[in-house]
C-alpha atoms as a PDB file:
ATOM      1  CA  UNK A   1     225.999  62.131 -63.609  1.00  0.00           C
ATOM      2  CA  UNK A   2     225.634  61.688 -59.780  1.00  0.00           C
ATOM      3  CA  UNK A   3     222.235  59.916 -60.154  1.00  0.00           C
ATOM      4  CA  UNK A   4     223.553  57.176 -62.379  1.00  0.00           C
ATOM      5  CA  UNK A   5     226.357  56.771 -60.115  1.00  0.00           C
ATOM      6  CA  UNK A   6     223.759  56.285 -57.455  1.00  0.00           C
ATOM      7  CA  UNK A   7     221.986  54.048 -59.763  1.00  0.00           C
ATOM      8  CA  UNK A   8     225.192  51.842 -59.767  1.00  0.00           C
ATOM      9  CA  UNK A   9     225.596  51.961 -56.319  1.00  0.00           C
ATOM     10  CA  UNK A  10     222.074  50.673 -55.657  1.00  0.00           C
ATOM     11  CA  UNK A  11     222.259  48.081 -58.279  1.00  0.00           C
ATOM     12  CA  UNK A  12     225.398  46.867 -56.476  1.00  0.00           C
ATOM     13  CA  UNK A  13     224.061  46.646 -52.997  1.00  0.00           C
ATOM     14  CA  UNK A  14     220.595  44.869 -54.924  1.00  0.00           C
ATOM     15  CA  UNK A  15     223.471  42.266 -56.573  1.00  0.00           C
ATOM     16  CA  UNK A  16     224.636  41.789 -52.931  1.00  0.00           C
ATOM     17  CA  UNK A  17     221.171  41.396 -50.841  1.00  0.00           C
ATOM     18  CA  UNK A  18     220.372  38.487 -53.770  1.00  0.00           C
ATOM     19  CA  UNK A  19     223.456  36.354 -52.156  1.00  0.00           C
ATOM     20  CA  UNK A  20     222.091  36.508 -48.687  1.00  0.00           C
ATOM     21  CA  UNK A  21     220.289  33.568 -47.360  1.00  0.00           C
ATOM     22  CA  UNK A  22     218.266  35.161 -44.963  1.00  0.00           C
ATOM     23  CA  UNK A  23     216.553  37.225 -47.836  1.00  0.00           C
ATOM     24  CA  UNK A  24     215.025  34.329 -49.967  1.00  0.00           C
ATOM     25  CA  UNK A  25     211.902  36.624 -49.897  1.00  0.00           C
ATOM     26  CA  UNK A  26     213.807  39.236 -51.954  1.00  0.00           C
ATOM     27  CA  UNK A  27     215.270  37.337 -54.946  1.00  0.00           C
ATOM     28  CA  UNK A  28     212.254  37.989 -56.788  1.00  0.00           C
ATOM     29  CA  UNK A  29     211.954  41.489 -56.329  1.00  0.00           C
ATOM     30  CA  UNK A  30     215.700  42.070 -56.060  1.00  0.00           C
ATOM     31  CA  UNK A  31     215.798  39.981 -60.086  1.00  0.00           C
ATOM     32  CA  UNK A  32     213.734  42.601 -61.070  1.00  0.00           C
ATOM     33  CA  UNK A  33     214.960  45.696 -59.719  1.00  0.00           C
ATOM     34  CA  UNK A  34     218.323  44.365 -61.686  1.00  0.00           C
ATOM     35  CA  UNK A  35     216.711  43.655 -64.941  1.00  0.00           C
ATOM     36  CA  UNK A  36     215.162  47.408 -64.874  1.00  0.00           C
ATOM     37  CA  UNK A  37     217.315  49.741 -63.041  1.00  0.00           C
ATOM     38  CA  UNK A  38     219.751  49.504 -65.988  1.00  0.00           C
ATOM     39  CA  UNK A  39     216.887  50.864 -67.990  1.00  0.00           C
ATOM     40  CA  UNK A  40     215.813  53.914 -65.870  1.00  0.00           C
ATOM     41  CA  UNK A  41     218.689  55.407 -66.249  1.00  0.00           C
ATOM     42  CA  UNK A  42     218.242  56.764 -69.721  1.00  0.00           C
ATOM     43  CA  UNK A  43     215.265  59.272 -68.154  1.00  0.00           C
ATOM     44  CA  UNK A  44     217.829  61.269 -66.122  1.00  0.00           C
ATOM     45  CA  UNK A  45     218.821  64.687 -67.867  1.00  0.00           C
ATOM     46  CA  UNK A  46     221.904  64.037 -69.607  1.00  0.00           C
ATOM     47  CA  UNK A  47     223.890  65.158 -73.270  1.00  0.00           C
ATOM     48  CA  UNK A  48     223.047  62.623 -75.905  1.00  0.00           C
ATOM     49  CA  UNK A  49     225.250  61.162 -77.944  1.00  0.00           C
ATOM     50  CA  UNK A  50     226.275  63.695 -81.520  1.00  0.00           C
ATOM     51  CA  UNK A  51     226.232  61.365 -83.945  1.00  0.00           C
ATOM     52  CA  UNK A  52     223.736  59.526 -86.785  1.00  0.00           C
ATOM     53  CA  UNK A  53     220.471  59.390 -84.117  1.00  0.00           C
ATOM     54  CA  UNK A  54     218.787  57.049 -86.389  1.00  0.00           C
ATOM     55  CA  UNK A  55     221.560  53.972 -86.293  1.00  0.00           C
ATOM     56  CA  UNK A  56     221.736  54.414 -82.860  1.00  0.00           C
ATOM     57  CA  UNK A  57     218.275  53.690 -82.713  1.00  0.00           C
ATOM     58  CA  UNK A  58     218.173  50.770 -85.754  1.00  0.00           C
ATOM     59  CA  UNK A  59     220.990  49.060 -83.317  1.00  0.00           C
ATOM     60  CA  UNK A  60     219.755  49.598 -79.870  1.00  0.00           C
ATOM     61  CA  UNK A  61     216.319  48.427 -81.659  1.00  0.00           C
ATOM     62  CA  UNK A  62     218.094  45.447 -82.806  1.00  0.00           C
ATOM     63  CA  UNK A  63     220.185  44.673 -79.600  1.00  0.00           C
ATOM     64  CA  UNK A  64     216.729  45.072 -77.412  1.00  0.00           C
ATOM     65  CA  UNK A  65     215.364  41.943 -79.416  1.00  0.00           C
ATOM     66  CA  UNK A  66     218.478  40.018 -80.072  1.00  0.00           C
ATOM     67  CA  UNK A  67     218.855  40.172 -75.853  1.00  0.00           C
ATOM     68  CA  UNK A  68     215.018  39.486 -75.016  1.00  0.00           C
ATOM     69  CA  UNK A  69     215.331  36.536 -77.606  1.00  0.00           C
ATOM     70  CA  UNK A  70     218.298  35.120 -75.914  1.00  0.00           C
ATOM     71  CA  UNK A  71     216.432  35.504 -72.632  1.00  0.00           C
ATOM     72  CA  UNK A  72     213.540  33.976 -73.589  1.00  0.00           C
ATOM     73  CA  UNK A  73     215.591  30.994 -75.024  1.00  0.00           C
ATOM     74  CA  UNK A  74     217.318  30.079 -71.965  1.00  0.00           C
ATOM     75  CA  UNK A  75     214.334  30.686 -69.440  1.00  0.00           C
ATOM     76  CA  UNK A  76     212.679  27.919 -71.875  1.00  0.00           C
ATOM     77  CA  UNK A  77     216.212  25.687 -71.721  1.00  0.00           C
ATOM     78  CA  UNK A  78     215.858  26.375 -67.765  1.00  0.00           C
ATOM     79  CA  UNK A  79     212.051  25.509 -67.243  1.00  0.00           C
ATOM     80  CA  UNK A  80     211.474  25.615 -63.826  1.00  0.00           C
ATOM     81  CA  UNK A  81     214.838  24.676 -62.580  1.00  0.00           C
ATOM     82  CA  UNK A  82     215.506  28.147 -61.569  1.00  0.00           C
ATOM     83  CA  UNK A  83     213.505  31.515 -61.487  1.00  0.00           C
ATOM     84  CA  UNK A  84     215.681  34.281 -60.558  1.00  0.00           C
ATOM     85  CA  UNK A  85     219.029  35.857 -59.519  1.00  0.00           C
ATOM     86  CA  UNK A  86     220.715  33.918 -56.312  1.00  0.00           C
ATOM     87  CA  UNK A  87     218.356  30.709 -56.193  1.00  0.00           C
ATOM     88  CA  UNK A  88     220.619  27.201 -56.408  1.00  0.00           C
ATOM     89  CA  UNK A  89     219.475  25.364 -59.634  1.00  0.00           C
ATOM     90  CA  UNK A  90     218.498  21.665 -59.208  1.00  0.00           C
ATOM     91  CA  UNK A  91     220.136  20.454 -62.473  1.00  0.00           C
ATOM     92  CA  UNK A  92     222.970  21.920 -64.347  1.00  0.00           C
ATOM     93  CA  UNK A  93     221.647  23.052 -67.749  1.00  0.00           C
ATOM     94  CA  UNK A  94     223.335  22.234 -70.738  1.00  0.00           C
ATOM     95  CA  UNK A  95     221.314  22.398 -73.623  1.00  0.00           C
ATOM     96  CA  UNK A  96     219.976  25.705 -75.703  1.00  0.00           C
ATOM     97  CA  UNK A  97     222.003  28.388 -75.193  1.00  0.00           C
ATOM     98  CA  UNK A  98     223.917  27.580 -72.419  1.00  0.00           C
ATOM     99  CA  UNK A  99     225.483  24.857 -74.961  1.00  0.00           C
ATOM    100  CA  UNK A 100     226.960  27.901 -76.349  1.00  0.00           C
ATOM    101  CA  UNK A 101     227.104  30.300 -72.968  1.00  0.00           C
ATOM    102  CA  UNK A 102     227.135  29.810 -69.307  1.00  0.00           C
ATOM    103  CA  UNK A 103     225.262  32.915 -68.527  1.00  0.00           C
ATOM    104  CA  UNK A 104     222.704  33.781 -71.435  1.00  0.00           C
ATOM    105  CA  UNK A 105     220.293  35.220 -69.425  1.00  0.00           C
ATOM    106  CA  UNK A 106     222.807  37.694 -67.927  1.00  0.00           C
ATOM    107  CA  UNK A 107     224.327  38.032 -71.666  1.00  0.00           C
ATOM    108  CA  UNK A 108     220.952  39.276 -72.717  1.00  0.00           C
ATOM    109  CA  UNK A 109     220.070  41.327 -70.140  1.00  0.00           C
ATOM    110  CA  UNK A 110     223.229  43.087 -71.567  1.00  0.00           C
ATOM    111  CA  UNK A 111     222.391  43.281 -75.083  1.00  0.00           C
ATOM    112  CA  UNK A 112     218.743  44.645 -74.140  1.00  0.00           C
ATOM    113  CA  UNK A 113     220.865  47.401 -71.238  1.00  0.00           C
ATOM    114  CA  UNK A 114     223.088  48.445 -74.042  1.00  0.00           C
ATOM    115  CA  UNK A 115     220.388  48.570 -76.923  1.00  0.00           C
ATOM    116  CA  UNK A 116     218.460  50.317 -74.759  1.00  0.00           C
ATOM    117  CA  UNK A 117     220.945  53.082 -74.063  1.00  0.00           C
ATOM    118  CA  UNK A 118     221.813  53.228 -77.269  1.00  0.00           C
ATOM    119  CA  UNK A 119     218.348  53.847 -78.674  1.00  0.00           C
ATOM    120  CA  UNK A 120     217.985  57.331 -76.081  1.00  0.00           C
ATOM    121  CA  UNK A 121     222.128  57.646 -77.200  1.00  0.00           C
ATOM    122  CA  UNK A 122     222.652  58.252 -73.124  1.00  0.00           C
ATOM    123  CA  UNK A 123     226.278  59.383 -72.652  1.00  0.00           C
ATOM    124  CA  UNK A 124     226.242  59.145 -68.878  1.00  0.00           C
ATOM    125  CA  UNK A 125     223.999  55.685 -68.774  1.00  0.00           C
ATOM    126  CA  UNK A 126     226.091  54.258 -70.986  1.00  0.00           C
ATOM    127  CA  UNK A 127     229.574  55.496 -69.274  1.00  0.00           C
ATOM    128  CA  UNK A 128     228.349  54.616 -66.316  1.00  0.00           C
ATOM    129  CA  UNK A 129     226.431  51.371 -67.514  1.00  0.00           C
ATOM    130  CA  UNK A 130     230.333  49.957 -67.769  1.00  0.00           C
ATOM    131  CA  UNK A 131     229.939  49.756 -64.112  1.00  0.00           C
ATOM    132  CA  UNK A 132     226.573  47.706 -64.328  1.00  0.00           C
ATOM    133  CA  UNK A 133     228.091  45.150 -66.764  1.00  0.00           C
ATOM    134  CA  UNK A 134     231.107  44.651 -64.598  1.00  0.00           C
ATOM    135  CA  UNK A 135     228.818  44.055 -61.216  1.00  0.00           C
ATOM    136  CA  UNK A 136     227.055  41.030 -64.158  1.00  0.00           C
ATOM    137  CA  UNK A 137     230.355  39.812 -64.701  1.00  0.00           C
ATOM    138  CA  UNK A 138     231.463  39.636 -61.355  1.00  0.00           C
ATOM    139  CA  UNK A 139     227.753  38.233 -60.502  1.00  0.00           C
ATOM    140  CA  UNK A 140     228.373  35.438 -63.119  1.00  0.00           C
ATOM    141  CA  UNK A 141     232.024  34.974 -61.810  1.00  0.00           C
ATOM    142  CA  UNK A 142     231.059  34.574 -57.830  1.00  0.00           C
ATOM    143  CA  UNK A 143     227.758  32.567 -58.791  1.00  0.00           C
ATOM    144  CA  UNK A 144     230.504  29.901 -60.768  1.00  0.00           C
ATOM    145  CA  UNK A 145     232.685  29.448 -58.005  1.00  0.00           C
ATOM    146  CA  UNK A 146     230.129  29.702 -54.875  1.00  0.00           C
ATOM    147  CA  UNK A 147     226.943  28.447 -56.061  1.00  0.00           C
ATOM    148  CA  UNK A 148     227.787  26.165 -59.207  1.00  0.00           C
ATOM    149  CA  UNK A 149     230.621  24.609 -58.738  1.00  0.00           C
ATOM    150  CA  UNK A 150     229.785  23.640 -55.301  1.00  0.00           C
ATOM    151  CA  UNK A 151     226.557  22.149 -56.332  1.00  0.00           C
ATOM    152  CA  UNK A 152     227.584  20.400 -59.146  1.00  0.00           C
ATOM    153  CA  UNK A 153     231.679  19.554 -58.825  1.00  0.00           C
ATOM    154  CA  UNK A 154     233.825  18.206 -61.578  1.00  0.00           C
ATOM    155  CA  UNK A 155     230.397  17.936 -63.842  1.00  0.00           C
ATOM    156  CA  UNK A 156     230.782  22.071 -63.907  1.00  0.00           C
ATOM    157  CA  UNK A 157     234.406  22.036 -64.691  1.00  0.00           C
ATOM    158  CA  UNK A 158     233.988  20.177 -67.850  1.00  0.00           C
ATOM    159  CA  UNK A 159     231.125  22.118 -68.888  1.00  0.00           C
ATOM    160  CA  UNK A 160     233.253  25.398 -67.914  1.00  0.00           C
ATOM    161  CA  UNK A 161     235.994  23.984 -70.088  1.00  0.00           C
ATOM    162  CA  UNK A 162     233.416  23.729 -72.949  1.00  0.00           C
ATOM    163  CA  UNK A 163     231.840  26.714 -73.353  1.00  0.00           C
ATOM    164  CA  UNK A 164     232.314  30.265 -72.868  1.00  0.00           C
ATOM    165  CA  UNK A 165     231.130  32.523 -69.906  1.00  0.00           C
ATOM    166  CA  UNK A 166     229.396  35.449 -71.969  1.00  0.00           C
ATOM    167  CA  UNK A 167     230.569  34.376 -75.300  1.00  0.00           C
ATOM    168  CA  UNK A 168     230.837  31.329 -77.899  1.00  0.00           C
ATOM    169  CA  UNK A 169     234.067  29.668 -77.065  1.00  0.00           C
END
């Protein structure tokens, strides 16, 4: 249990470097260390869930491609208006999935996290992969007010208005 907590800590202090201006050079690798730390957490000894093993796996299975489906969507909506975690986009994206969400890449980074854990059936990954998804939400919530709606004003409040933050409003 105390290496997934140390897991959480690490992806929090990663979620924090990615704000910092002075580390443009780490977005990149700091985008990637969030997508996949989630993921390593399923290979530290831990009890598995008791239950049916095999739905686990049918659902994680089918959560893992829902979530890389999603992410692929919205990095085609995006193009090359932004790459990673932290950057400022150039245009506020509207179309795809963020018609329906504000944050589908971080929505299916969640579905793939939880699918994931699900398919090993990871009690402590997924108790402490609560903690991971709140750091996302927060992440979405701080990128909102600092980064979007400074960047793109009233135009982001009526698209906030419209559509949901992680879910189909």
């Amino acid at each position: 249990m105390y290496w997934q907590l140390l897991v959480v800590l690490i992806f929090a202090l990663n979620l924090a470097l990615l704000w910092s201006d002075k580390l443009a050079w780490w977005r990149l690798p700091g985008s990637l260390i969030c997508a996949v730390l989630p993921l390593v957490t399923v290979f530290i000894p831990q009890p598995s869930f008791e239950l049916d093993y095999f739905w686990w796996r049918i659902v994680g299975g089918a959560a893992i491609v829902a979530g890389a489906a999603l992410i692929v969507w919205a990095q085609m909506a995006l193009g090359r208006v932004l790459t990673n975690i932290g950057g400022t986009p150039a245009k506020l994206v509207t179309s795809g999935p963020y018609a329906f969400f504000r944050h589908p890449i971080y929505l299916g980074l969640v579905f793939v996290w939880v699918g994931w854990w699900w398919v090993f059936a990871a009690v402590y990954s997924f108790y402490c992969g609560m903690f991971i998804l709140a750091a996302i939400w927060l992440q979405g919530y701080f990128e909102e007010k600092f980064v979007l709606e400074k960047s793109f004003g009233s135009k982001f409040k009526e698209y906030r208005q419209q559509t949901g933050m992680f879910w189909v409003k």
